[in-house]
PDB file of N, CA and C in Angstrom:
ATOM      1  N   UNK A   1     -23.125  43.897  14.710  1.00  0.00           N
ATOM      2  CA  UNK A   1     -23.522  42.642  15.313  1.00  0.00           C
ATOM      3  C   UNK A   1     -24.831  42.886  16.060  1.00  0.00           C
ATOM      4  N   UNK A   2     -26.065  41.902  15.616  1.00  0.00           N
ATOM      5  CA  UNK A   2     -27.227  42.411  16.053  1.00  0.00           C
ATOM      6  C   UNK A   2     -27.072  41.518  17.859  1.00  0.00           C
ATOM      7  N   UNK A   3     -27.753  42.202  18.768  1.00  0.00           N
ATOM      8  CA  UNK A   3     -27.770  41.451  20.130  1.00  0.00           C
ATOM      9  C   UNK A   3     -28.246  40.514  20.085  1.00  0.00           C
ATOM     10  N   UNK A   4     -29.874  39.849  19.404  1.00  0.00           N
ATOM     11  CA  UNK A   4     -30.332  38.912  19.086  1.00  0.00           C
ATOM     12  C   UNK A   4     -29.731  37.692  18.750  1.00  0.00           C
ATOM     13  N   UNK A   5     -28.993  37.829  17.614  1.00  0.00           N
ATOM     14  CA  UNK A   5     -28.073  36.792  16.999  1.00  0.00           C
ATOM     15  C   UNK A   5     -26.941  36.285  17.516  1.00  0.00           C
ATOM     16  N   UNK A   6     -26.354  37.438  18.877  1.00  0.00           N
ATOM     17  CA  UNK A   6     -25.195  36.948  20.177  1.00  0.00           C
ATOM     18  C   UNK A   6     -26.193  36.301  20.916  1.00  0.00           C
ATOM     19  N   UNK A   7     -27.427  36.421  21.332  1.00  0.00           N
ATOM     20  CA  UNK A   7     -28.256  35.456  22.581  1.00  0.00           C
ATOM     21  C   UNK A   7     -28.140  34.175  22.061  1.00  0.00           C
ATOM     22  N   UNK A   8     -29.078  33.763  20.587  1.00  0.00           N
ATOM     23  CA  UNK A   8     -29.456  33.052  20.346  1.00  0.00           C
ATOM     24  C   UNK A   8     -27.879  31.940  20.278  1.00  0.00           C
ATOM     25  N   UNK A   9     -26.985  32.645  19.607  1.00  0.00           N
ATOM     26  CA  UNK A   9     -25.689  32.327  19.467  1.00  0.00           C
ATOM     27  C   UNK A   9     -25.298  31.595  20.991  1.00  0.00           C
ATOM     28  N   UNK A  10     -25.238  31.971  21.534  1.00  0.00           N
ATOM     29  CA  UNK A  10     -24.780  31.724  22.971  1.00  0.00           C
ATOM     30  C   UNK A  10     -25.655  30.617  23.838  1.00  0.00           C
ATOM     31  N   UNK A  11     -26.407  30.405  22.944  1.00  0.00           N
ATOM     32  CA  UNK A  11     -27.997  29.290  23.752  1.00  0.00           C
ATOM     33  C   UNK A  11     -27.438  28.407  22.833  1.00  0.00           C
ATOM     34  N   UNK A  12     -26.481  28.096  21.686  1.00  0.00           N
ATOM     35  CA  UNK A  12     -25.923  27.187  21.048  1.00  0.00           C
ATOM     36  C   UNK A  12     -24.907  26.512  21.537  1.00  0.00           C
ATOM     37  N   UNK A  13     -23.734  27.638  21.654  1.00  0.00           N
ATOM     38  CA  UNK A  13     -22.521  27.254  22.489  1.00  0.00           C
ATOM     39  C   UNK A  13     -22.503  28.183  23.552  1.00  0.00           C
ATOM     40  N   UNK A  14     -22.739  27.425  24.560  1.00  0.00           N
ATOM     41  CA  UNK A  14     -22.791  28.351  25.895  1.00  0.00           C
ATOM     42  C   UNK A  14     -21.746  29.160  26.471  1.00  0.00           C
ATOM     43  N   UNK A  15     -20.294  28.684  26.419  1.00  0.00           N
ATOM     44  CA  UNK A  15     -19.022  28.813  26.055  1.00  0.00           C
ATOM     45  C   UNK A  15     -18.675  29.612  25.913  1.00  0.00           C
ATOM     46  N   UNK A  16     -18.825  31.329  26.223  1.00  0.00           N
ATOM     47  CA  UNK A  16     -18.167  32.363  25.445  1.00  0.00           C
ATOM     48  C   UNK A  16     -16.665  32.783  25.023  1.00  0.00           C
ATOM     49  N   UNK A  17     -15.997  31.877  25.341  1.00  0.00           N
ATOM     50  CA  UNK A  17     -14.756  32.336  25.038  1.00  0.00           C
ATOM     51  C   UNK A  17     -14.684  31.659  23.535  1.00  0.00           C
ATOM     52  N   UNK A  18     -15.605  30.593  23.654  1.00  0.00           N
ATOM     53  CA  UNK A  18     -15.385  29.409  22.653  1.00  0.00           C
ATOM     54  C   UNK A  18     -16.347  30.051  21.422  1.00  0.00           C
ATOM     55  N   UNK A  19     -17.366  30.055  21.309  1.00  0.00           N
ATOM     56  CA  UNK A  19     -18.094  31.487  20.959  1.00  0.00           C
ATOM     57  C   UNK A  19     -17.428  32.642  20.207  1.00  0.00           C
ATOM     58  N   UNK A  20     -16.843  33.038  20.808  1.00  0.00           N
ATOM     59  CA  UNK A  20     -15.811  33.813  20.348  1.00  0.00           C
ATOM     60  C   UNK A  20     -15.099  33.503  19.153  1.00  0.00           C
ATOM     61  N   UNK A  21     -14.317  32.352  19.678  1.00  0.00           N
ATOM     62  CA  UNK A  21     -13.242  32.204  18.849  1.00  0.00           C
ATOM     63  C   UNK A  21     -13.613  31.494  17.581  1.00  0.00           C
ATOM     64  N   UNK A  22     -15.156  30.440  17.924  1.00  0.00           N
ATOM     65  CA  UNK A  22     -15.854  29.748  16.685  1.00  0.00           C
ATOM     66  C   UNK A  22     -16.439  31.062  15.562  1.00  0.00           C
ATOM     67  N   UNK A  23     -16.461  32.135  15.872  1.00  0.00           N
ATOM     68  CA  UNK A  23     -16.973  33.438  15.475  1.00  0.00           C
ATOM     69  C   UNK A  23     -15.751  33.762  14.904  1.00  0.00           C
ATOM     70  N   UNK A  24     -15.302  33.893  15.531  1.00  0.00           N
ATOM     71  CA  UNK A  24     -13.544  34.850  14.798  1.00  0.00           C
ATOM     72  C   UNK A  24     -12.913  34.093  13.887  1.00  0.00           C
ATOM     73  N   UNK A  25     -12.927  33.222  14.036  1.00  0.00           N
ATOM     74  CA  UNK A  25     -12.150  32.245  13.257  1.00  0.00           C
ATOM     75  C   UNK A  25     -12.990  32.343  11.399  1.00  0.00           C
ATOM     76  N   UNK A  26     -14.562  31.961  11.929  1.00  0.00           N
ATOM     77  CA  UNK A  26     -15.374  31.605  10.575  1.00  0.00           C
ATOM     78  C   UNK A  26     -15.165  33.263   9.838  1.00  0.00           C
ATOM     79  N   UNK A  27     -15.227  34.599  10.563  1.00  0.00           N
ATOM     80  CA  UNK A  27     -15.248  35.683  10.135  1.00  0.00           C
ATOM     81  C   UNK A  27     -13.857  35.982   9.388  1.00  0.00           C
ATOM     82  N   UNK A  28     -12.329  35.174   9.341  1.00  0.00           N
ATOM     83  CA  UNK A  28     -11.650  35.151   8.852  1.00  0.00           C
ATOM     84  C   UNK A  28     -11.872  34.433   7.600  1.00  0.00           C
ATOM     85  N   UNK A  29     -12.421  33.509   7.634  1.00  0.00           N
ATOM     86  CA  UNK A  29     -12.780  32.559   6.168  1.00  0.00           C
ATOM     87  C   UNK A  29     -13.346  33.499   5.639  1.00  0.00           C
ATOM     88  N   UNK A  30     -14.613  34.128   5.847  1.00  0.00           N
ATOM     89  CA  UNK A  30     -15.828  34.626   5.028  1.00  0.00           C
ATOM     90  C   UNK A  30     -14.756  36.213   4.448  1.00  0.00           C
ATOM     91  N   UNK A  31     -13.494  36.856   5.127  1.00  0.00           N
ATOM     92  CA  UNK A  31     -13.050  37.816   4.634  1.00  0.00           C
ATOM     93  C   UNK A  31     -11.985  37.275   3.302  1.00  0.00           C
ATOM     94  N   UNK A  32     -11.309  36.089   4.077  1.00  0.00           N
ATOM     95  CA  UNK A  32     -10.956  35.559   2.704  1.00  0.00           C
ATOM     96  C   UNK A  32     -10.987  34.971   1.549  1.00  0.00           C
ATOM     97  N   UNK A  33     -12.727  34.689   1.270  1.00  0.00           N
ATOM     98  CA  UNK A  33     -13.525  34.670   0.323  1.00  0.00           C
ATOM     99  C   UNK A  33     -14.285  33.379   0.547  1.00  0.00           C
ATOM    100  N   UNK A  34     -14.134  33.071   1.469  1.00  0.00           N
ATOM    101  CA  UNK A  34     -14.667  31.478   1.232  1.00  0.00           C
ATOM    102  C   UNK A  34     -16.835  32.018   1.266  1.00  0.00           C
ATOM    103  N   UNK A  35     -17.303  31.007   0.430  1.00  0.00           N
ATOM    104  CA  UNK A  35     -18.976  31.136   1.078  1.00  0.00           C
ATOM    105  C   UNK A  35     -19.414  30.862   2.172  1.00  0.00           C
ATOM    106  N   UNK A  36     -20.557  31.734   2.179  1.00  0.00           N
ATOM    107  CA  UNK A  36     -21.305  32.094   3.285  1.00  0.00           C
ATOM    108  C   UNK A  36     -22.323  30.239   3.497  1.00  0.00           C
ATOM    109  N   UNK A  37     -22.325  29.380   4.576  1.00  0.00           N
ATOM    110  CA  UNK A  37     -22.902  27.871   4.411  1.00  0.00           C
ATOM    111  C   UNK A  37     -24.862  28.704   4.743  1.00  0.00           C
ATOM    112  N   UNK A  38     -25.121  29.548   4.942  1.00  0.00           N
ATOM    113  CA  UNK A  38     -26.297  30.212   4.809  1.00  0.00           C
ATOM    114  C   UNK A  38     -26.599  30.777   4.010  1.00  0.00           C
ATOM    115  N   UNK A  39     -27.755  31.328   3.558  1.00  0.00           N
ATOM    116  CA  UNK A  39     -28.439  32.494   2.537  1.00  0.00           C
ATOM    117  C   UNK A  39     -28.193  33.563   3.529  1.00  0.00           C
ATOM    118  N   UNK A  40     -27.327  34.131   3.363  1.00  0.00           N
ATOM    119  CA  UNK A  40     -26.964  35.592   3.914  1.00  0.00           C
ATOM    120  C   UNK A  40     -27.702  36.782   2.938  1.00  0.00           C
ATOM    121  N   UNK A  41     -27.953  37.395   2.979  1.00  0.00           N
ATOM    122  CA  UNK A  41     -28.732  38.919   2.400  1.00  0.00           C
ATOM    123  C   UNK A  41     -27.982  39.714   1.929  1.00  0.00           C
ATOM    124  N   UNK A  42     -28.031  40.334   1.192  1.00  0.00           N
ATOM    125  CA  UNK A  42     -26.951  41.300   0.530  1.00  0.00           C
ATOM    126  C   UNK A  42     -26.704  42.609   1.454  1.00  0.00           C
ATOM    127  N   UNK A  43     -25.361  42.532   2.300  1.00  0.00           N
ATOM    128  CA  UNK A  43     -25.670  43.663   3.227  1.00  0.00           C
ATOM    129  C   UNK A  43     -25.044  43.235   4.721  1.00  0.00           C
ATOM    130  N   UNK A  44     -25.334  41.704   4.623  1.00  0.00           N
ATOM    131  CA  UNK A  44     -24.980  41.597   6.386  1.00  0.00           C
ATOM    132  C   UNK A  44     -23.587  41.192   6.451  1.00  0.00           C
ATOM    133  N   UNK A  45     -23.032  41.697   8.002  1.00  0.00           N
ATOM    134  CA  UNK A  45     -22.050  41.399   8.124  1.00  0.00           C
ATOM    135  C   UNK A  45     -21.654  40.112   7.805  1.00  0.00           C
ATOM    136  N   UNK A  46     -19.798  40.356   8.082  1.00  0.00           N
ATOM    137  CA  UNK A  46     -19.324  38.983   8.087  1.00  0.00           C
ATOM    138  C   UNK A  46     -19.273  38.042   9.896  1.00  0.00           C
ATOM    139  N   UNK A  47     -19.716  38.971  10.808  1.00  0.00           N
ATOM    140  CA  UNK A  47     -20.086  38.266  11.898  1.00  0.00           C
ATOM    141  C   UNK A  47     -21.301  38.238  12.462  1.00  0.00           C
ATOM    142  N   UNK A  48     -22.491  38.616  11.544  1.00  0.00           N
ATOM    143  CA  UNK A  48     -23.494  38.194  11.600  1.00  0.00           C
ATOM    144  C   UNK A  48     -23.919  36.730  11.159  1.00  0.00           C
ATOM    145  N   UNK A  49     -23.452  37.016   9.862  1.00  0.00           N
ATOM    146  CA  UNK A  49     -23.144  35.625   9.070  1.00  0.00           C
ATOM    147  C   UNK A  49     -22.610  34.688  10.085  1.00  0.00           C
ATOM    148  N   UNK A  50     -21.705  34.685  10.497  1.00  0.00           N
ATOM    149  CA  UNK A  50     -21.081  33.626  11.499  1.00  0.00           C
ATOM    150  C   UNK A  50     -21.732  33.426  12.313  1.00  0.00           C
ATOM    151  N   UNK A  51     -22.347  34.295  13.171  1.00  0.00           N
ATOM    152  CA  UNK A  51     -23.329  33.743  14.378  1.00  0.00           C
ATOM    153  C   UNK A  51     -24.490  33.192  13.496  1.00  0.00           C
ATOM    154  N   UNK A  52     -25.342  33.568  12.340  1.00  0.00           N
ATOM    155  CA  UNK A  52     -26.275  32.577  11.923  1.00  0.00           C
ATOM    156  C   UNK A  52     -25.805  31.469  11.673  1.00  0.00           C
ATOM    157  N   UNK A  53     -24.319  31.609  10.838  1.00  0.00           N
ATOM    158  CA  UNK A  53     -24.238  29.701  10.941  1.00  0.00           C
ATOM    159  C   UNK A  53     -24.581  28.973  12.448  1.00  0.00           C
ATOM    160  N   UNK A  54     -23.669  29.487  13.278  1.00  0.00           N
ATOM    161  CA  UNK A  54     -23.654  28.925  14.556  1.00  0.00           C
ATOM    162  C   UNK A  54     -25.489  29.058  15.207  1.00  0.00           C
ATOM    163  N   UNK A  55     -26.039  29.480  14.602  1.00  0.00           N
ATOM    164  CA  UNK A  55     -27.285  29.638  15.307  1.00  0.00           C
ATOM    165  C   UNK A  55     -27.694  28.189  14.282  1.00  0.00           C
ATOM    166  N   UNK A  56     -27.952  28.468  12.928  1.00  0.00           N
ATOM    167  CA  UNK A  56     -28.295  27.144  12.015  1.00  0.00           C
ATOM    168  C   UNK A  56     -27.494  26.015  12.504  1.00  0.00           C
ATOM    169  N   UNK A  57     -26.762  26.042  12.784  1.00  0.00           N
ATOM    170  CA  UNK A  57     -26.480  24.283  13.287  1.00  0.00           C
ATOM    171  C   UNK A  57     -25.173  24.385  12.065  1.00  0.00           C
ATOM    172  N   UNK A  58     -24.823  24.829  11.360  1.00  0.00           N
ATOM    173  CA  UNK A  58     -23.952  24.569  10.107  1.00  0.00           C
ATOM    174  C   UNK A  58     -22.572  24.917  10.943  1.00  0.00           C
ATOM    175  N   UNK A  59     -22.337  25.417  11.836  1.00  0.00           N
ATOM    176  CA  UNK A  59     -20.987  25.551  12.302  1.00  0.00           C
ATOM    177  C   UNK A  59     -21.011  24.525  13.869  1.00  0.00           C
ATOM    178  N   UNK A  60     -19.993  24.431  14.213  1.00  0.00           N
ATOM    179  CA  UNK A  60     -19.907  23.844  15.616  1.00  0.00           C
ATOM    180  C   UNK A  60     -18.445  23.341  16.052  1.00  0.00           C
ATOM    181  N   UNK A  61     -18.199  22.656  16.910  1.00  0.00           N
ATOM    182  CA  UNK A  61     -16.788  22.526  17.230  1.00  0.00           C
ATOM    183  C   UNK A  61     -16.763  20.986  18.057  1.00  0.00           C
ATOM    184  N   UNK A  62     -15.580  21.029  18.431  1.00  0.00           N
ATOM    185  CA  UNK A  62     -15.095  19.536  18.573  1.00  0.00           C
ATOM    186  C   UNK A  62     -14.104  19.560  20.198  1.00  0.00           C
ATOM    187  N   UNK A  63     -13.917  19.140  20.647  1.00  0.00           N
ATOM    188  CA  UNK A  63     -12.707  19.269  22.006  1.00  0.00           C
ATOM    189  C   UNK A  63     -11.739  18.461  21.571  1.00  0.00           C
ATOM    190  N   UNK A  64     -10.498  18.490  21.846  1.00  0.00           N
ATOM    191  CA  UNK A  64      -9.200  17.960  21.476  1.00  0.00           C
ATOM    192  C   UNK A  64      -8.914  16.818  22.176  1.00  0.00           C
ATOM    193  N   UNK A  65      -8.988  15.806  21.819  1.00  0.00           N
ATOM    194  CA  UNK A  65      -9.207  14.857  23.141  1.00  0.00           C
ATOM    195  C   UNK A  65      -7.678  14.567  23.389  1.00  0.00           C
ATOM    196  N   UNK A  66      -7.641  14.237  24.757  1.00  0.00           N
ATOM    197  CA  UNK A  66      -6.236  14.047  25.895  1.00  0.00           C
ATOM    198  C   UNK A  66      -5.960  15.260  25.857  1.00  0.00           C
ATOM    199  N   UNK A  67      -6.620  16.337  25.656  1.00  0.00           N
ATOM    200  CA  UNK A  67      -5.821  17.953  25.878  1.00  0.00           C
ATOM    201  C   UNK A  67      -6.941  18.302  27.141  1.00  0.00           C
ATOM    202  N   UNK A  68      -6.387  18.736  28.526  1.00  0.00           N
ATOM    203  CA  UNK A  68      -6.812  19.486  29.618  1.00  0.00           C
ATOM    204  C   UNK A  68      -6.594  20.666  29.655  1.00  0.00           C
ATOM    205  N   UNK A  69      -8.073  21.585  29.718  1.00  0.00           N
ATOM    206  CA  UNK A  69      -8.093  22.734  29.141  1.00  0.00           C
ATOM    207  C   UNK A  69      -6.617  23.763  30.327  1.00  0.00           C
ATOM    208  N   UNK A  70      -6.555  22.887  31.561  1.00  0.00           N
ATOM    209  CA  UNK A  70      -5.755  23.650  32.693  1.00  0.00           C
ATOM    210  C   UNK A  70      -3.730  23.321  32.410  1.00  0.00           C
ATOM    211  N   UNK A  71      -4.155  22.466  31.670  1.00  0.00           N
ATOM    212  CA  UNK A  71      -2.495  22.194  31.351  1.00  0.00           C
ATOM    213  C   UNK A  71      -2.156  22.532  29.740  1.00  0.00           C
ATOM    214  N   UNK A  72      -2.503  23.197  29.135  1.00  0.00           N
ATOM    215  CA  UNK A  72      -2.707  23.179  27.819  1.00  0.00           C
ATOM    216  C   UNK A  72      -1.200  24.543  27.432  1.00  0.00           C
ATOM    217  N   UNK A  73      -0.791  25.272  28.585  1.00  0.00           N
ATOM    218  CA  UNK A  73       0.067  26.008  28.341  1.00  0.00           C
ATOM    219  C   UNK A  73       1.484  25.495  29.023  1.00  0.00           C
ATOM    220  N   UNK A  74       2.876  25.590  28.362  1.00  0.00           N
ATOM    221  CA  UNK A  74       3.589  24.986  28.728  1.00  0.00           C
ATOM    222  C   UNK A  74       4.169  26.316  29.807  1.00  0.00           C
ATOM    223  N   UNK A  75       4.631  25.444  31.188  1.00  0.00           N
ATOM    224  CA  UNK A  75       5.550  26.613  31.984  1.00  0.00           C
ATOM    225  C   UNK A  75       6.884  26.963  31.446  1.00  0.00           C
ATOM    226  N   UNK A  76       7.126  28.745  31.441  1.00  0.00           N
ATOM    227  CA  UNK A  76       7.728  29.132  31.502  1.00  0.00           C
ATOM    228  C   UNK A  76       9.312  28.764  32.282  1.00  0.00           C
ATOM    229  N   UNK A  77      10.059  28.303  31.239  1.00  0.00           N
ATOM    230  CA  UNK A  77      11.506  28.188  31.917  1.00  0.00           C
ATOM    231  C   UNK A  77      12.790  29.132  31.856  1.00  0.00           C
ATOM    232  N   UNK A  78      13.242  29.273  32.664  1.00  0.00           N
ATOM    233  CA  UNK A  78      14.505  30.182  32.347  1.00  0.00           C
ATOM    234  C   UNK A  78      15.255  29.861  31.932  1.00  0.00           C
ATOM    235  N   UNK A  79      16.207  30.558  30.766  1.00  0.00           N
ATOM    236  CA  UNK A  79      17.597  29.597  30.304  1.00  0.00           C
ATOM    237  C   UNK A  79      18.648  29.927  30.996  1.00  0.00           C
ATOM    238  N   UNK A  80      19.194  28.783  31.303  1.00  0.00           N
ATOM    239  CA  UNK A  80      20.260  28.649  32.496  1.00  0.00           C
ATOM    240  C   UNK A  80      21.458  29.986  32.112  1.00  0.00           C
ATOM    241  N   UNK A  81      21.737  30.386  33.304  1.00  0.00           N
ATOM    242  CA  UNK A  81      22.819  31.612  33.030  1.00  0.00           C
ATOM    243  C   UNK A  81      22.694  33.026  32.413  1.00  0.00           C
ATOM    244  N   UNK A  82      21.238  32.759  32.634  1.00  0.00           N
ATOM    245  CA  UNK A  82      20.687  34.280  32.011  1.00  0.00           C
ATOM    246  C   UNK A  82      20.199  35.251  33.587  1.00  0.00           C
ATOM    247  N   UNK A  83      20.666  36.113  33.157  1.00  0.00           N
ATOM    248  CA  UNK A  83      20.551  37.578  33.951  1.00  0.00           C
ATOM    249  C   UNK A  83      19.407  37.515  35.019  1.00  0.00           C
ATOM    250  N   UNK A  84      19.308  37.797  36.008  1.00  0.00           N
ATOM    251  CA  UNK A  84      17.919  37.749  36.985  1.00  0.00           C
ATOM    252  C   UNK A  84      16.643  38.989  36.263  1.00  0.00           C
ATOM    253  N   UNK A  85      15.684  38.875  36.451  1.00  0.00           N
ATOM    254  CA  UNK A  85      14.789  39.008  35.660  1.00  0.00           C
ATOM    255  C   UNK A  85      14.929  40.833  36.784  1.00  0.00           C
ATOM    256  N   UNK A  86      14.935  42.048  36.109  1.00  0.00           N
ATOM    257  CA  UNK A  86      14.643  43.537  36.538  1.00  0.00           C
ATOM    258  C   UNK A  86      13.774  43.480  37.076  1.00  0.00           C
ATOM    259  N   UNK A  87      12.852  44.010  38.500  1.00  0.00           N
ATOM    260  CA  UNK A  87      11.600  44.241  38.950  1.00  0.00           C
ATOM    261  C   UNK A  87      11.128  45.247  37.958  1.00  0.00           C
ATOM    262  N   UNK A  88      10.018  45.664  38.379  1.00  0.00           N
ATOM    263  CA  UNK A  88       9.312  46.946  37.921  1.00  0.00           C
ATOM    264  C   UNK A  88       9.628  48.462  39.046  1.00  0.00           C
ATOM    265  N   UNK A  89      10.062  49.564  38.238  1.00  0.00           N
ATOM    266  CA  UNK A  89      10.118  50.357  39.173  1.00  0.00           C
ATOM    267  C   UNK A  89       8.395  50.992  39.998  1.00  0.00           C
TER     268      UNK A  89
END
């Protein structure tokens, strides 16, 4: 992964977690054969490739609307009549 192509990447979606995962995700397609939406070079990675899409404008993302990024995990409940949880020694 060249550093260049994470800056420029990141001046796209500022977002790094999001970044990330728009990266990880496309680098799963491109391993499971799908094409490259760029002229990739014979040679470059498959997450190089991904950050040039995302640098070309050909990749991007969407927000889930009525989903709050702070409530998005459900709390943990205990099932009734189960054992008290062991500390750590």
């Amino acid at each position: 992964m060249h550093p260049t192509l994470l800056k420029s990447a990141s001046a796209v979606i500022p977002d790094t977690p999001l970044l990330i995962n728009v990266v990880r995700q496309r680098v799963r397609q491109l391993i499971r054969g799908h094409r490259p939406l760029i002229a990739a070079p014979p040679g470059m990675g498959f997450c190089d490739v991904a950050l040039s899409e995302v640098i070309a404008g050909k990749l991007s993302f969407e927000a889930v609307p009525g989903v709050k990024p702070d409530s998005s995990f459900a709390p943990i409940v205990t099932f009734p009549g189960a054992p008290p949880e062991k500390k750590a020694a």
